[in-house]
Protein backbone atom coordinates (compact mmCIF):
# COMPACT_ATOMS: atom_id res chain seq x y z
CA UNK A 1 0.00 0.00 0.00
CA UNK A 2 1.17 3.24 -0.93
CA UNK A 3 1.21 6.63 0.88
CA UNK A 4 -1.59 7.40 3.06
CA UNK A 5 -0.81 10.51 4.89
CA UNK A 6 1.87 13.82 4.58
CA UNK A 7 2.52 15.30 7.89
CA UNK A 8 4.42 18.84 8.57
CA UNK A 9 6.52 20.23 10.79
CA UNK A 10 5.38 23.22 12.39
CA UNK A 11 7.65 26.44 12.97
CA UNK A 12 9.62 27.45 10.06
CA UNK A 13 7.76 24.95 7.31
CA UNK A 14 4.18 25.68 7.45
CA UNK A 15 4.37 28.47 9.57
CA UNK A 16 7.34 31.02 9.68
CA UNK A 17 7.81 32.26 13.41
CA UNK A 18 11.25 33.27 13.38
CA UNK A 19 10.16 37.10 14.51
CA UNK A 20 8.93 35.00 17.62
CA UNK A 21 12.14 33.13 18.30
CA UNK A 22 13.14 34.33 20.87
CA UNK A 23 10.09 34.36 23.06
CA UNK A 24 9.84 30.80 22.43
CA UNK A 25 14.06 30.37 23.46
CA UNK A 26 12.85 31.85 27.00
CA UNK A 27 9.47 29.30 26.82
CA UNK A 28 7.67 32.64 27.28
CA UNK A 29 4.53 30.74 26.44
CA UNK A 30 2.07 33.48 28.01
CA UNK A 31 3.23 35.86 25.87
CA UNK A 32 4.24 34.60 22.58
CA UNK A 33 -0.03 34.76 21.70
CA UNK A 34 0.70 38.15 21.96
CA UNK A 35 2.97 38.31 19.21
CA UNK A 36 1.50 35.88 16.83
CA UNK A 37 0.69 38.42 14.58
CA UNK A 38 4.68 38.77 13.81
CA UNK A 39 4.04 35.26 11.88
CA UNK A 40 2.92 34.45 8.64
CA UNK A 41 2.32 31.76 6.49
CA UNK A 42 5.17 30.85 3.59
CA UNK A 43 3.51 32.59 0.31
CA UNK A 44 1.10 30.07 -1.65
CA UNK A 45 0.30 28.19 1.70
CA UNK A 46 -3.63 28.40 1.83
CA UNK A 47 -3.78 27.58 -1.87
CA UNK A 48 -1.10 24.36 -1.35
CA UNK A 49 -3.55 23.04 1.24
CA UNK A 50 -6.49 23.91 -0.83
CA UNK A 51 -5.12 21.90 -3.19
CA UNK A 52 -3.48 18.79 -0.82
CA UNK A 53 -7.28 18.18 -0.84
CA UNK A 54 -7.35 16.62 -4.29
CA UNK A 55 -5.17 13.81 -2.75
CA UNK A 56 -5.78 10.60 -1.51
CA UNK A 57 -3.98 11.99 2.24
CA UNK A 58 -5.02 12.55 5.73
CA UNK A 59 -2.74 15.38 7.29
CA UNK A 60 -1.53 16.48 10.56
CA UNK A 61 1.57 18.58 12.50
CA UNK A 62 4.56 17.60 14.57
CA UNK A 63 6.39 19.86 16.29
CA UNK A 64 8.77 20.30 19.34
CA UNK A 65 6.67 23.11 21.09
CA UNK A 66 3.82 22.63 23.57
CA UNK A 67 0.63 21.78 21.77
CA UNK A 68 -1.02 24.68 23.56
CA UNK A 69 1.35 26.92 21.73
CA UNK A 70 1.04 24.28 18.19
CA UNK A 71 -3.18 24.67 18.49
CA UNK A 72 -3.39 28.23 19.11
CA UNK A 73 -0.71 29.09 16.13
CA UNK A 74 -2.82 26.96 13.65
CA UNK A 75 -6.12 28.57 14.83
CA UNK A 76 -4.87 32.08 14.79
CA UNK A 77 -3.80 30.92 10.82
CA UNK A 78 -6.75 29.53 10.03
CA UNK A 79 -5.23 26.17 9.06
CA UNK A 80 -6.91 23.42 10.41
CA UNK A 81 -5.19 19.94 10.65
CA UNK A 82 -6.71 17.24 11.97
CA UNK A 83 -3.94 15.53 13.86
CA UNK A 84 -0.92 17.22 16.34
CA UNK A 85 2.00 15.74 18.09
CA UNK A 86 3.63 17.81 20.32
CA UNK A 87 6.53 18.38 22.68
CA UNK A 88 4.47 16.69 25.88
CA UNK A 89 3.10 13.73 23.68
CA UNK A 90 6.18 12.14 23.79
CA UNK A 91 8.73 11.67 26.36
CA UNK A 92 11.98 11.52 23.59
CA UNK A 93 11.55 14.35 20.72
CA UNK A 94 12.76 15.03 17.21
CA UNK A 95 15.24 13.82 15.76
CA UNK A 96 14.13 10.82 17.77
CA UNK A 97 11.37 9.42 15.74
CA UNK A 98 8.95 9.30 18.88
CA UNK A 99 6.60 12.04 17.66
CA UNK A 100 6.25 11.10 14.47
CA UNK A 101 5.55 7.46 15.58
CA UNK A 102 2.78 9.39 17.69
CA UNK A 103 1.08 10.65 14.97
CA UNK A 104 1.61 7.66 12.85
CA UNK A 105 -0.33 5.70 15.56
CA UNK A 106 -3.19 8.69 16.00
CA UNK A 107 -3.40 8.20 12.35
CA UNK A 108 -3.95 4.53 12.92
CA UNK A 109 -1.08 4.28 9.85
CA UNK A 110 2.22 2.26 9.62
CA UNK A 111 4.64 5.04 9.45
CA UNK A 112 6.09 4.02 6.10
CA UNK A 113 3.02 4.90 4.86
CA UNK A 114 3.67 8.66 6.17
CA UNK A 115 5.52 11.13 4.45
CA UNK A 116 7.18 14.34 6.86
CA UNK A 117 7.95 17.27 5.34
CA UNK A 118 10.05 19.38 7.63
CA UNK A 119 13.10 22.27 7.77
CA UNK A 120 15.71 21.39 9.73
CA UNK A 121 18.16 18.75 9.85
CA UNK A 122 16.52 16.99 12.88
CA UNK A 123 13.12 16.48 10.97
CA UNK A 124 15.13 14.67 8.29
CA UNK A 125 16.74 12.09 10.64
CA UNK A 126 13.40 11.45 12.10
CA UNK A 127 11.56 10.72 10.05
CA UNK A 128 14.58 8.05 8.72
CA UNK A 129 14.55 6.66 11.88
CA UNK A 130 9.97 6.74 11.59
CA UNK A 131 11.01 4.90 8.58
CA UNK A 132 8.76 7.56 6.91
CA UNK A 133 9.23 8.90 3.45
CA UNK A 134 11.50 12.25 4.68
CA UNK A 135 11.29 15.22 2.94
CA UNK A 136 12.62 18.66 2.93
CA UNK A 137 11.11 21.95 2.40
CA UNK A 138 14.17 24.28 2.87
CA UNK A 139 12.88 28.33 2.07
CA UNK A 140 16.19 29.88 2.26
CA UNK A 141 18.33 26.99 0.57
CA UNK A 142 20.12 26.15 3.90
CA UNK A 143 18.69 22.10 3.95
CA UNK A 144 19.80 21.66 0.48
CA UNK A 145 23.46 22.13 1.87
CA UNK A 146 22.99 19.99 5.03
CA UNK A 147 24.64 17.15 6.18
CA UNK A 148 21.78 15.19 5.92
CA UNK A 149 20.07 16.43 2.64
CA UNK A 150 21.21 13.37 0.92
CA UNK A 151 18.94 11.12 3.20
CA UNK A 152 16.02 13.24 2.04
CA UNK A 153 13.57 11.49 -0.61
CA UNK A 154 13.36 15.35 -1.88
CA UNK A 155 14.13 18.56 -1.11
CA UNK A 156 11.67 21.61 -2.19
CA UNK A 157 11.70 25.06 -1.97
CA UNK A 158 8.40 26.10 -2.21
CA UNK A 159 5.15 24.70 -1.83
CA UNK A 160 4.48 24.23 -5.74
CA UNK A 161 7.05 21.95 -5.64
CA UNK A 162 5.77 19.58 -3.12
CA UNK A 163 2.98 19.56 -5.07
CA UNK A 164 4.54 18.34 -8.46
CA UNK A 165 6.95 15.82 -5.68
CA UNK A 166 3.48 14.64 -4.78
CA UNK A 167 1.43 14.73 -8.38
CA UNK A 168 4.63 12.58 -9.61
CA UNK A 169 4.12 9.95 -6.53
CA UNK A 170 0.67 9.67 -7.48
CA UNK A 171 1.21 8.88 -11.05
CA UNK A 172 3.79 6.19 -10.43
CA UNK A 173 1.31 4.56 -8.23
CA UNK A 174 2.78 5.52 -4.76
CA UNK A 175 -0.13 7.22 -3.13
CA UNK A 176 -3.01 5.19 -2.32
């Protein structure tokens, strides 16, 4: 069975939150609501999950941040994903592949029928170690460079070309 499900990484891949950095470095979680409106969405992101919905997928978020933090970022977006994993779900976090297993499970998928699409190094190695399809969405070029790039099924750079990634899996059969 092929693909069943693409799951994202949160800060920095479907949301950009750099400006709130460094609240989130001093886990000033009371106040980084506060600033939420110093985020925004990568350009073309309502209209890539507009159009994740002609696919076969379910879809959901992992992140290392507190899901209080995760759900209230998504809601103030307007993106609504039906599954989270977050920094209390799991005991060991990424790039252990514990919260992507966790979503996997909540998901009631094998992971290697989960693709993650994430920014960072440690999002690549998990999902290797999920034994999930890993994939990179790197914005300012800096994953293509990594270390670990070559571990990556694919490495985009915006959202249009997840979507041809994914409209190529689907006509060689590899999305259910």
């Amino acid at each position: 069975m092929g693909l069943q499900a693409l799951l994202f990484d949160l800060d920095q891949t479907l949301v950009m939150t750099q400006e709130i950095f460094p609240l989130r470095q001093q886990r000033l979680w009371t106040q980084i609501e506060q600033h939420f409106y110093r985020t925004r969405l990568p350009p073309g992101t309502r209209a890539f999950l507009q159009h994740l919905q002609q696919f076969p997928l379910q879809f959901g978020v992992i992140t290392s941040s507190p899901s209080s933090y995760a759900r209230k970022l998504l809601a103030y977006h307007r993106v609504d994903l039906p599954v989270l994993a977050a920094y209390h779900d799991t005991r060991r976090h990424k790039p252990y592949p514990d919260p992507l297993l966790r979503a996997a499970q909540q998901l009631h998928l094998p992971p290697s029928q989960c693709a993650y699409l994430g920014d960072a190094d440690e999002d690549i190695l998990a999902a290797v170690q999920a034994q999930m399809l890993p994939l990179g969405l790197s914005w300012d070029g800096t994953l293509k460079v990594s270390r670990v790039a070559p571990q990556a099924h694919a490495i985009c750079s915006n959202w249009q070309e997840v979507l041809v990634y994914f409209e190529a899996l689907i006509q060689e059969g590899n999305v259910s």
